[in-house]
PDB file of N, CA and C in Angstrom:
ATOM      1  N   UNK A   1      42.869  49.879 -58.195  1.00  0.00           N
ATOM      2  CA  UNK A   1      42.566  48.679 -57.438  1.00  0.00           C
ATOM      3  C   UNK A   1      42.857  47.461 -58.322  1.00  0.00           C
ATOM      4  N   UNK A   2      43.488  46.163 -57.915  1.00  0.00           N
ATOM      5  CA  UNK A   2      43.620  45.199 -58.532  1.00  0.00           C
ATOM      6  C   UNK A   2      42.357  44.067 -58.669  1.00  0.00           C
ATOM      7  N   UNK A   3      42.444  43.857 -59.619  1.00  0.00           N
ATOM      8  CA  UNK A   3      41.569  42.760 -59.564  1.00  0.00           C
ATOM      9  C   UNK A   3      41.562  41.364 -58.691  1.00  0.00           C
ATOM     10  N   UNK A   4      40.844  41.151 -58.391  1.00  0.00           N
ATOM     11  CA  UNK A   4      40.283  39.624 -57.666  1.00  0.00           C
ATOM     12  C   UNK A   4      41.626  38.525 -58.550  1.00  0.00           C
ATOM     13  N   UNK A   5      42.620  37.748 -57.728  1.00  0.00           N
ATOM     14  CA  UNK A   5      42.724  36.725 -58.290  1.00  0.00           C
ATOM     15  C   UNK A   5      42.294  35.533 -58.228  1.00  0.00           C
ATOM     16  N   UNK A   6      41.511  34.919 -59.172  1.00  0.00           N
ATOM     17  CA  UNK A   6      41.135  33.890 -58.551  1.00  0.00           C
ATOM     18  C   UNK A   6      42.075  32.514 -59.692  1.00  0.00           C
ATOM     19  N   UNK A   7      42.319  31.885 -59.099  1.00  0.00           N
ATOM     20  CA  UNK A   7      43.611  30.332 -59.148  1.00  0.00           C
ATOM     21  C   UNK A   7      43.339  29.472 -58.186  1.00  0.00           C
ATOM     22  N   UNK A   8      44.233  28.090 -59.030  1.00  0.00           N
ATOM     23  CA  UNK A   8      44.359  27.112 -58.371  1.00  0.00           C
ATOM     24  C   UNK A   8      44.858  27.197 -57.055  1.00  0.00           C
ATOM     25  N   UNK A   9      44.341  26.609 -55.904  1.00  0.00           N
ATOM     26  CA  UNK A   9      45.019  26.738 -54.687  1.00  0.00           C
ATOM     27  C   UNK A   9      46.622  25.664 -54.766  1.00  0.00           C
ATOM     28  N   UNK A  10      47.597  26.730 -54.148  1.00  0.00           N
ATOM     29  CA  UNK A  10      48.370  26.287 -54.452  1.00  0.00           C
ATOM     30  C   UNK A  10      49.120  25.575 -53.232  1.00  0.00           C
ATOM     31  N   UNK A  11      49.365  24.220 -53.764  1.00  0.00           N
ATOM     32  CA  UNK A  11      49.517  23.197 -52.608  1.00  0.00           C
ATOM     33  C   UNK A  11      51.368  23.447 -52.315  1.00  0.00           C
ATOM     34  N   UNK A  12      51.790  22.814 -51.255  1.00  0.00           N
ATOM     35  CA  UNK A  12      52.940  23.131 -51.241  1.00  0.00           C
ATOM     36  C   UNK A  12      53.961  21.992 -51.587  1.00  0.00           C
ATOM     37  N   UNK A  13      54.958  22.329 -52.271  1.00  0.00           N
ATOM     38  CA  UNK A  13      55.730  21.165 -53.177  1.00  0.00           C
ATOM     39  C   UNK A  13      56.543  20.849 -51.984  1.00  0.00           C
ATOM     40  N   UNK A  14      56.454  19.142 -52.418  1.00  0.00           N
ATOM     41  CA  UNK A  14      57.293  18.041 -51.536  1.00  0.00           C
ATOM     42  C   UNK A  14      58.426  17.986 -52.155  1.00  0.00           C
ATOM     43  N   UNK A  15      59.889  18.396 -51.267  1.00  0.00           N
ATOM     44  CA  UNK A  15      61.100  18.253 -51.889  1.00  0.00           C
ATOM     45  C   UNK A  15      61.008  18.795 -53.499  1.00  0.00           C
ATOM     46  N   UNK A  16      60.797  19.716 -53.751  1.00  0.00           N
ATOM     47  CA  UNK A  16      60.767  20.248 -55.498  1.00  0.00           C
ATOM     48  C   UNK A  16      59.888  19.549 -56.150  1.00  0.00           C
ATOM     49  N   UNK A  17      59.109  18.320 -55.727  1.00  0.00           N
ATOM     50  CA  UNK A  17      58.008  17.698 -56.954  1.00  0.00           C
ATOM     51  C   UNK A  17      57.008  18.375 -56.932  1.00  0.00           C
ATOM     52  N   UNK A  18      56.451  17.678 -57.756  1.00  0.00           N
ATOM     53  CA  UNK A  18      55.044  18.059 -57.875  1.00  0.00           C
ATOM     54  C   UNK A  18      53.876  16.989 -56.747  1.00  0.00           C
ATOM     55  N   UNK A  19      52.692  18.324 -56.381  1.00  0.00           N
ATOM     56  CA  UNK A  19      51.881  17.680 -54.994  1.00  0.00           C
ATOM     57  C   UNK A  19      51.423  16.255 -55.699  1.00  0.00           C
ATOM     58  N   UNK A  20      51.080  14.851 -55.070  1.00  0.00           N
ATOM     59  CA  UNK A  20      50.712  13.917 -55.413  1.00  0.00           C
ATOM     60  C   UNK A  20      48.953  13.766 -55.634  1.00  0.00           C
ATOM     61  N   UNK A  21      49.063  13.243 -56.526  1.00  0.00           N
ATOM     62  CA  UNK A  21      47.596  12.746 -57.371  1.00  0.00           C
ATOM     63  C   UNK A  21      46.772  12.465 -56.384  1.00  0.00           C
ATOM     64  N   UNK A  22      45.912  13.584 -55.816  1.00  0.00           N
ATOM     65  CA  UNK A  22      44.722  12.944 -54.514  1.00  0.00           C
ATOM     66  C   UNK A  22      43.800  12.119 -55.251  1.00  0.00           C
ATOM     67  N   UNK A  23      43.366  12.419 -55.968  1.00  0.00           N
ATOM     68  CA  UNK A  23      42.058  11.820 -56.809  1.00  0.00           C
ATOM     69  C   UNK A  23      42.282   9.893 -56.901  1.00  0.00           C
ATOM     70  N   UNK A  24      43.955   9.603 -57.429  1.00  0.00           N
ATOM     71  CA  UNK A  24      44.288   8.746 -57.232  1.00  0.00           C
ATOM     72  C   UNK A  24      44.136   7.998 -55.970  1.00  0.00           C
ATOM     73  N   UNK A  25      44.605   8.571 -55.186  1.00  0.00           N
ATOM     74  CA  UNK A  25      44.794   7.803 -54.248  1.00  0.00           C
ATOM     75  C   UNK A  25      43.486   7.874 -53.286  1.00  0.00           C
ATOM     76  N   UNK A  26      42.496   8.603 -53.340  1.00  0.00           N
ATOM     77  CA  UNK A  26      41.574   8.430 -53.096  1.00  0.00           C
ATOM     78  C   UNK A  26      40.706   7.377 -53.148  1.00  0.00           C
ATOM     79  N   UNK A  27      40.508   7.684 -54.412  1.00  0.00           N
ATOM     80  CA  UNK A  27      40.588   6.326 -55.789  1.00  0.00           C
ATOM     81  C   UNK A  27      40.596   4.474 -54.666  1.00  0.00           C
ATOM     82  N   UNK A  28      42.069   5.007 -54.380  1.00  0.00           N
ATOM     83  CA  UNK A  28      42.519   3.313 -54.246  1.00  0.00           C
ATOM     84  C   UNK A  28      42.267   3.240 -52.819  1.00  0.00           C
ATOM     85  N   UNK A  29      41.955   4.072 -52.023  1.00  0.00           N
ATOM     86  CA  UNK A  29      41.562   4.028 -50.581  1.00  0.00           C
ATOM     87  C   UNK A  29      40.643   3.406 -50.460  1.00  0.00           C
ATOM     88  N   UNK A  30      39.270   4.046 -51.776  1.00  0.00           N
ATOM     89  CA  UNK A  30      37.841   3.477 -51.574  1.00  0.00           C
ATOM     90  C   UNK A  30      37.904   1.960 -52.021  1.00  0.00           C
ATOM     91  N   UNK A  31      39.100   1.533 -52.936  1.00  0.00           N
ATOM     92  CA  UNK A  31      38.707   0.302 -53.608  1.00  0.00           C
ATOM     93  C   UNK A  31      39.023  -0.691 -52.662  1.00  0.00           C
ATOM     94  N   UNK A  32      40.373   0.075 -51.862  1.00  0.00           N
ATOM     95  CA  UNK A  32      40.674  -1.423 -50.816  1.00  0.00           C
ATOM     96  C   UNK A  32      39.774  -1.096 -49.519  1.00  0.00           C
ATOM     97  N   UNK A  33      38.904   0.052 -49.396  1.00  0.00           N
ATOM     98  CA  UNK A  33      37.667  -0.404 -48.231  1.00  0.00           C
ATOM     99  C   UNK A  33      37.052  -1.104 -49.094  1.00  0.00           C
ATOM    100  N   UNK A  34      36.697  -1.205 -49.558  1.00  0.00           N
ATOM    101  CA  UNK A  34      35.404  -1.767 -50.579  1.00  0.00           C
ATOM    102  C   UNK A  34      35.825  -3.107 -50.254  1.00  0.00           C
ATOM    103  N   UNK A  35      37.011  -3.522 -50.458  1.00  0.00           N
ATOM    104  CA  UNK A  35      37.505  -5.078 -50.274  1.00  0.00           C
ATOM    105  C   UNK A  35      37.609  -5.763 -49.443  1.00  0.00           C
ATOM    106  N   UNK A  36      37.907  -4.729 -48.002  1.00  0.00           N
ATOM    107  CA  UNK A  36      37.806  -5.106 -46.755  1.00  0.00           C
ATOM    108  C   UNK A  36      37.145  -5.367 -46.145  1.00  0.00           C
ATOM    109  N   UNK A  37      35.529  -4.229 -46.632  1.00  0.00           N
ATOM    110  CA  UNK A  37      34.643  -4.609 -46.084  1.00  0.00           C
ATOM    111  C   UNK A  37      33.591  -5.976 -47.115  1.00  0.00           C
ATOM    112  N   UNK A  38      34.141  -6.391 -48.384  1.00  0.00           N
ATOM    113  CA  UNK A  38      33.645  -7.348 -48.312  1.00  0.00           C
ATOM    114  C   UNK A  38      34.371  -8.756 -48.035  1.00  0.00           C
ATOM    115  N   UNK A  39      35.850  -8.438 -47.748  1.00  0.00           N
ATOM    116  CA  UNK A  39      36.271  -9.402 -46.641  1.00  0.00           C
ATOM    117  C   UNK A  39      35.433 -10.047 -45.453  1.00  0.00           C
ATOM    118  N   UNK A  40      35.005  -8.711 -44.899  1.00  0.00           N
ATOM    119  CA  UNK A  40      34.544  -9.042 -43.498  1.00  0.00           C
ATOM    120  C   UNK A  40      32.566  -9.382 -44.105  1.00  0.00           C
ATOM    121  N   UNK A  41      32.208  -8.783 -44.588  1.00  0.00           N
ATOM    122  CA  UNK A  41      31.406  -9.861 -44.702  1.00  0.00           C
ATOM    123  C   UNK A  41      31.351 -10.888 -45.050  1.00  0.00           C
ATOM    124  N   UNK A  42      32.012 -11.325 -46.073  1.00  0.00           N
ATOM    125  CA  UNK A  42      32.361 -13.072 -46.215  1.00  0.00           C
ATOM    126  C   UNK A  42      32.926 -13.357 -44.486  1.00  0.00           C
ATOM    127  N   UNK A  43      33.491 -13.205 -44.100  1.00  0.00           N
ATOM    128  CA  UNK A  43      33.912 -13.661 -43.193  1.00  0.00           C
ATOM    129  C   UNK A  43      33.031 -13.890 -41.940  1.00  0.00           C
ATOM    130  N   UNK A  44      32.513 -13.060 -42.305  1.00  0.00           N
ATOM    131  CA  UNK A  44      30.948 -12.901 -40.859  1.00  0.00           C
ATOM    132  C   UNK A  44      30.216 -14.045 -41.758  1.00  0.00           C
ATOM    133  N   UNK A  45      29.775 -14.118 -42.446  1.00  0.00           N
ATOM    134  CA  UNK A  45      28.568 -15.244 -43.129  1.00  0.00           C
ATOM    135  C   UNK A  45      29.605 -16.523 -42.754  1.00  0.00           C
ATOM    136  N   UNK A  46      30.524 -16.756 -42.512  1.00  0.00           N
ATOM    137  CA  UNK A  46      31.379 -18.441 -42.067  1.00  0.00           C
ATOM    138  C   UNK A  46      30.952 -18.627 -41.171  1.00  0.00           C
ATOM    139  N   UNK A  47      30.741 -18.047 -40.391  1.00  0.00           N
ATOM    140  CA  UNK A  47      30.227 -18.031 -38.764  1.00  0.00           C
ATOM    141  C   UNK A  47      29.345 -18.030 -38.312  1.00  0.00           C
TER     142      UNK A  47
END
């Protein structure tokens, strides 16, 4: 019987690269909500 493999799940390569940096872009998702939503509250307190 073989053993259990256990590994990285393996994502599937875009055109031969390598999968893109989620963590990153995660990252920059939260920073520009973060900005938006304190856009909109500045923007609500004008009013």
């Amino acid at each position: 019987m073989e053993p259990l493999r256990t590994g990285r799940l393996r994502l599937p390569r875009l055109l031969g690269r390598e999968p893109p940096m989620l963590d990153l872009l995660l990252l920059a998702l939260g920073v520009g909500f973060f900005g938006l939503m304190a856009a909109y509250a500045f923007g609500c307190e004008q009013v």
